[in-house]
C-alpha atoms as a PDB file:
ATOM      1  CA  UNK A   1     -25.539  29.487 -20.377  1.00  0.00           C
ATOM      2  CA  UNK A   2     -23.489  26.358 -20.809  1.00  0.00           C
ATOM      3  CA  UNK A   3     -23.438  23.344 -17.993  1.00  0.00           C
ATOM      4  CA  UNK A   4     -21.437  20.791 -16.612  1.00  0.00           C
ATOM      5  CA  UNK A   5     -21.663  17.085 -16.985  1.00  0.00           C
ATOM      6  CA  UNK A   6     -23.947  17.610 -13.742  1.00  0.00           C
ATOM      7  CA  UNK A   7     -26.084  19.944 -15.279  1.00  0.00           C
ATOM      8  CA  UNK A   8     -24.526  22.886 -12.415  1.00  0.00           C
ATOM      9  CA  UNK A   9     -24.419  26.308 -14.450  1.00  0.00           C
ATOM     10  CA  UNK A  10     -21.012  27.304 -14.810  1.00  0.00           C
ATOM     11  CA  UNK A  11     -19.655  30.235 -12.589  1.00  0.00           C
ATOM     12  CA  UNK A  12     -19.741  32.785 -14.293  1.00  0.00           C
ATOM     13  CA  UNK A  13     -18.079  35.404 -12.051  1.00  0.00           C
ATOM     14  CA  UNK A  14     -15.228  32.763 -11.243  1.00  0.00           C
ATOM     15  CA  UNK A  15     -12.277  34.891 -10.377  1.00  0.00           C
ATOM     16  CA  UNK A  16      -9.786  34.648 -13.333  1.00  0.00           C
ATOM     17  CA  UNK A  17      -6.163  35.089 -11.854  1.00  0.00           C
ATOM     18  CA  UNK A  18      -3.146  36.028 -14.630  1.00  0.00           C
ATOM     19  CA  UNK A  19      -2.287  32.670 -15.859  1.00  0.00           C
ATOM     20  CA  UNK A  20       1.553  33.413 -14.893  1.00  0.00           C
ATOM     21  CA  UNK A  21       3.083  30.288 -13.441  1.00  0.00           C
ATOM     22  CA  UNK A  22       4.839  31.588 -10.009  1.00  0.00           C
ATOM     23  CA  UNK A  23       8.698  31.411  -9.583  1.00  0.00           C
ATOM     24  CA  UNK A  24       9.602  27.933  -7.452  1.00  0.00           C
ATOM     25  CA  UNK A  25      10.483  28.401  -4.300  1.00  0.00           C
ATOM     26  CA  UNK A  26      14.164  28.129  -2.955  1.00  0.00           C
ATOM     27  CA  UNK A  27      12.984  26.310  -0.080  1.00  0.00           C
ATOM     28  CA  UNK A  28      11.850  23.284  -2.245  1.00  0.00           C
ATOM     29  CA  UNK A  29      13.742  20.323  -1.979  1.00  0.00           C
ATOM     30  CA  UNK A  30      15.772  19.120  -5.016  1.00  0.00           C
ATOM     31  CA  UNK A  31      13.158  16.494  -6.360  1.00  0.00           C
ATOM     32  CA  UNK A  32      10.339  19.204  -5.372  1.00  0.00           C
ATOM     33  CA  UNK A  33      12.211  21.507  -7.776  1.00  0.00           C
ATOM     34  CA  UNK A  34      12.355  19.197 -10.252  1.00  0.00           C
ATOM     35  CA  UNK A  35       9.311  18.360 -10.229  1.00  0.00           C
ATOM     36  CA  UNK A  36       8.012  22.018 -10.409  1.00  0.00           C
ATOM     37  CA  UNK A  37      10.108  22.411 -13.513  1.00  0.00           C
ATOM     38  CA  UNK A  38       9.102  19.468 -15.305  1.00  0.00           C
ATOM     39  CA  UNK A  39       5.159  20.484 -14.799  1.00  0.00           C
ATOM     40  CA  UNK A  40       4.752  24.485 -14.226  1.00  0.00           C
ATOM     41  CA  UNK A  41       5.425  25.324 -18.521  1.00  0.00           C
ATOM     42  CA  UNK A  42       2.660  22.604 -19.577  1.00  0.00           C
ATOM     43  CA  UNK A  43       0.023  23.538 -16.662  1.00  0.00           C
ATOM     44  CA  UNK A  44       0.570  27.416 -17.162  1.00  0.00           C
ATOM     45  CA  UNK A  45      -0.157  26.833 -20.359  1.00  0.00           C
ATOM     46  CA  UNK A  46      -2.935  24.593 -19.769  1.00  0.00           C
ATOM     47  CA  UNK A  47      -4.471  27.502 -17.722  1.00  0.00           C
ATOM     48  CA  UNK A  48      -4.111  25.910 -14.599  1.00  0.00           C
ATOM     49  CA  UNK A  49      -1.024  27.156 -12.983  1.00  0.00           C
ATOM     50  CA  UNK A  50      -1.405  30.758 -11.841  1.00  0.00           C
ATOM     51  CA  UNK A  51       0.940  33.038  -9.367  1.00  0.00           C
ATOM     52  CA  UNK A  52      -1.887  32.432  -6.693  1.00  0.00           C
ATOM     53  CA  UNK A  53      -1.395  28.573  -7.074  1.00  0.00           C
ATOM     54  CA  UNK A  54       2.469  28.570  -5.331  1.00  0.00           C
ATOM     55  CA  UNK A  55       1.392  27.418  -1.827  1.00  0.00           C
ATOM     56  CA  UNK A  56      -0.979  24.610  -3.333  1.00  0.00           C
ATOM     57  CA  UNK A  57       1.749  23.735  -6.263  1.00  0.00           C
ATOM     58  CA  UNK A  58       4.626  23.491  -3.669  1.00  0.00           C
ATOM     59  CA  UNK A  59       2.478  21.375  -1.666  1.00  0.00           C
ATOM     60  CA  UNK A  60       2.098  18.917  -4.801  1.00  0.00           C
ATOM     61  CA  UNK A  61       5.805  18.812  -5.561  1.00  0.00           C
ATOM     62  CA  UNK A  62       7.098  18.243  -1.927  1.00  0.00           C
ATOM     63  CA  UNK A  63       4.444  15.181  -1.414  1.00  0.00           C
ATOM     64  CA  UNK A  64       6.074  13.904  -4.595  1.00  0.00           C
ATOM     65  CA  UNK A  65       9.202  14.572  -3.604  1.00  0.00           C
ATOM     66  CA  UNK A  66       9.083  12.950  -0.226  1.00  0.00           C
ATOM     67  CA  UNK A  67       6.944   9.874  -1.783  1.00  0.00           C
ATOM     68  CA  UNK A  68       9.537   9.596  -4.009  1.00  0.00           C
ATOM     69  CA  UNK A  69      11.888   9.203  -1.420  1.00  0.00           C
ATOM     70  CA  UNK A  70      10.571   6.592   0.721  1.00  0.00           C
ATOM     71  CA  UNK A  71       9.408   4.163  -2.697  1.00  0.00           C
ATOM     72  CA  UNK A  72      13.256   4.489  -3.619  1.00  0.00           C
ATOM     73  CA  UNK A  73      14.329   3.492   0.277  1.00  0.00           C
ATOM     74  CA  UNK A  74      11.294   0.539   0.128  1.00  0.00           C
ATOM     75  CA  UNK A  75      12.933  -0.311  -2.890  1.00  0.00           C
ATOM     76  CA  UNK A  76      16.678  -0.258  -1.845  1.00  0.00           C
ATOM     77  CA  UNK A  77      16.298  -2.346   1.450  1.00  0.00           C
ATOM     78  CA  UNK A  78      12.332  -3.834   1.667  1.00  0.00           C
ATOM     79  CA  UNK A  79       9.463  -3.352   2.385  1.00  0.00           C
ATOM     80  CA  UNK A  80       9.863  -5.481   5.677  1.00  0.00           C
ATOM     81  CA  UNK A  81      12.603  -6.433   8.413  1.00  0.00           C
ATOM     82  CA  UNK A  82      13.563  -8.517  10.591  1.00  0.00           C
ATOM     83  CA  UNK A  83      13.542  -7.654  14.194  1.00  0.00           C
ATOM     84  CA  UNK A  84      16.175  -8.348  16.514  1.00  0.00           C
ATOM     85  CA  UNK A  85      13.795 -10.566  18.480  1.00  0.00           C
ATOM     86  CA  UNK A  86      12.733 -12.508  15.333  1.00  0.00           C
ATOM     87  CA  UNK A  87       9.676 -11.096  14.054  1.00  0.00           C
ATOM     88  CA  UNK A  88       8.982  -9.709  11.116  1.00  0.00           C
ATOM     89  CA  UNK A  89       7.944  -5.563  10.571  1.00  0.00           C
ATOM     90  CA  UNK A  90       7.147  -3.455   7.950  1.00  0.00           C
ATOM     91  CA  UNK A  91       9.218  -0.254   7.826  1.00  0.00           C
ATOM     92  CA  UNK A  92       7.991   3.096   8.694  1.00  0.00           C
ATOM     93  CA  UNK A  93       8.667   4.164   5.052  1.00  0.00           C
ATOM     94  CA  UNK A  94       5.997   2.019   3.843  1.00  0.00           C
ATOM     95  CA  UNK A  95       3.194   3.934   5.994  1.00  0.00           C
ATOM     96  CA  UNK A  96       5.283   7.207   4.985  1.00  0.00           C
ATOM     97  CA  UNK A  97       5.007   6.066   1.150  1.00  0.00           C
ATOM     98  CA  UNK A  98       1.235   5.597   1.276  1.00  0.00           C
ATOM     99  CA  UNK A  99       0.740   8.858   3.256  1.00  0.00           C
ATOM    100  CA  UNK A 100       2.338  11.433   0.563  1.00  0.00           C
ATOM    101  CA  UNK A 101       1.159   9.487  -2.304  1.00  0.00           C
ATOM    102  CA  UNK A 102      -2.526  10.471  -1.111  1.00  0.00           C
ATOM    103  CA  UNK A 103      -1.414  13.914  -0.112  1.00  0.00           C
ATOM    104  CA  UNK A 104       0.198  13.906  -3.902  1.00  0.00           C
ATOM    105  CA  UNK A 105      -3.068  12.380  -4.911  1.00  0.00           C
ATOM    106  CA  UNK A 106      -5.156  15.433  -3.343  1.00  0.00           C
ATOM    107  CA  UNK A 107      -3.255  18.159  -4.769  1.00  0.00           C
ATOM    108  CA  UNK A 108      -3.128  16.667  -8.198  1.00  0.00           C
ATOM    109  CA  UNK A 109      -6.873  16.337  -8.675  1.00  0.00           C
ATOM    110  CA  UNK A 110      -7.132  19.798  -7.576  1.00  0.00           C
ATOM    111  CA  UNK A 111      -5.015  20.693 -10.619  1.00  0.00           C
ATOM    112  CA  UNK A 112      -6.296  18.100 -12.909  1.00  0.00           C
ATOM    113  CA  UNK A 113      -3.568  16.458 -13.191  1.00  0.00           C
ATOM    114  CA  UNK A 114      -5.333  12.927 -13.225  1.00  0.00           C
ATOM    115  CA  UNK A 115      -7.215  11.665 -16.162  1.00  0.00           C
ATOM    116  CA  UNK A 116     -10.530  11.545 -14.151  1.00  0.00           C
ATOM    117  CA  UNK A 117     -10.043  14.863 -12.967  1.00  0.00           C
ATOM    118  CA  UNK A 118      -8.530  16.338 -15.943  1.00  0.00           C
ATOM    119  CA  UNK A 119     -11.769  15.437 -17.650  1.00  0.00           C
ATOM    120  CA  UNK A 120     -14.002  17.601 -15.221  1.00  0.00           C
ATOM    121  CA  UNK A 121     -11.776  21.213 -15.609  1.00  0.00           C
ATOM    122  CA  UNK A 122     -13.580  23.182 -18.018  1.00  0.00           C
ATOM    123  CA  UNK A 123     -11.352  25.512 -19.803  1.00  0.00           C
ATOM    124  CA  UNK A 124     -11.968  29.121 -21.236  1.00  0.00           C
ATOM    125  CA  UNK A 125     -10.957  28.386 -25.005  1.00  0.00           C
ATOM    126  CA  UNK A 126     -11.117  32.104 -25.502  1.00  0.00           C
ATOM    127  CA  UNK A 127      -8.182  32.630 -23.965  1.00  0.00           C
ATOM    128  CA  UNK A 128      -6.953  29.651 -24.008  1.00  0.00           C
ATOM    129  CA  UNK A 129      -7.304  29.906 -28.495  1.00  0.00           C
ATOM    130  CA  UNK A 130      -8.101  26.313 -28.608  1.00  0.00           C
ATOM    131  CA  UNK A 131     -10.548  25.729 -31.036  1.00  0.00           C
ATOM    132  CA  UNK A 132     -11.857  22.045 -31.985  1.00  0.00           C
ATOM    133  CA  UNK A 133     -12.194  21.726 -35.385  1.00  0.00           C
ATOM    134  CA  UNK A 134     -14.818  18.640 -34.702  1.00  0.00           C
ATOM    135  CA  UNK A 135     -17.344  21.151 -33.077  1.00  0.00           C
ATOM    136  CA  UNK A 136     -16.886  23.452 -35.220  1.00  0.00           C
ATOM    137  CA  UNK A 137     -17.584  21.394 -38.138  1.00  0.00           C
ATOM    138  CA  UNK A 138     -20.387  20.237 -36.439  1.00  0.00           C
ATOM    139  CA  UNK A 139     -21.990  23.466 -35.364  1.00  0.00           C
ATOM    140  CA  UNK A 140     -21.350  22.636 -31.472  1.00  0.00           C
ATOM    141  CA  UNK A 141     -21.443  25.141 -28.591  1.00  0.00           C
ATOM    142  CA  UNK A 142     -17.563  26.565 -28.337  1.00  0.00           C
END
């Protein structure tokens, strides 16, 4: 039975959705939508992305959509004001930035879409039909 890096046996009775990317929701925002359309083809056919992933996915794409939107405000008029009193305050955008890029951060590990956590997703190469010609030249465990 194969392992991973932690020596865990893999599941082997791991439910195995259809790897059919769902349809994007209308009530997305704009960048959301975007967003779902620039990453759903490449993840569904990464075997990542299946119908049962929407909630999760939609999650992903309205952090970054909402992240988005504050970093382009903090970018526009500052990070920081000036108070009518005199003193100097960071704008609520800032805190609103840093909130949505973890949330963003969260969902996108859970679909490996980081290189640390891309590197722990184990794919089914059977169906999949990704074959490394490295192992198999040199006899290793497909």
């Amino acid at each position: 039975m194969r392992e991973t890096p932690g020596k865990r046996k893999l599941n082997s009775s791991e439910p195995q959705p259809e790897r059919t990317a769902p349809e994007c929701p209308d009530w997305l925002s704009e960048e959301a939508k975007a967003e779902w359309h620039r990453l759903a083809d490449v993840m569904e056919a990464m075997g990542i992305l299946t119908e049962i992933d929407m909630a999760a996915f939609a999650g992903y794409c309205q952090s970054y959509a909402r992240w988005k939107e504050a970093e382009e405000f903090i970018t526009r008029h500052g990070a920081i004001v000036k108070t009518p009193s005199g003193y100097w305050q960071q704008v609520p955008q800032v805190s609103i930035a840093q909130q949505y890029l973890k949330d963003m951060h969260k969902f996108a590990e859970q679909f490996g879409l980081t290189p640390a956590s891309r590197s722990r997703i184990v794919a089914d190469v059977q169906k999949n039909e990704y074959i490394d010609e490295m192992d198999k030249l040199l006899g290793g465990d497909i």
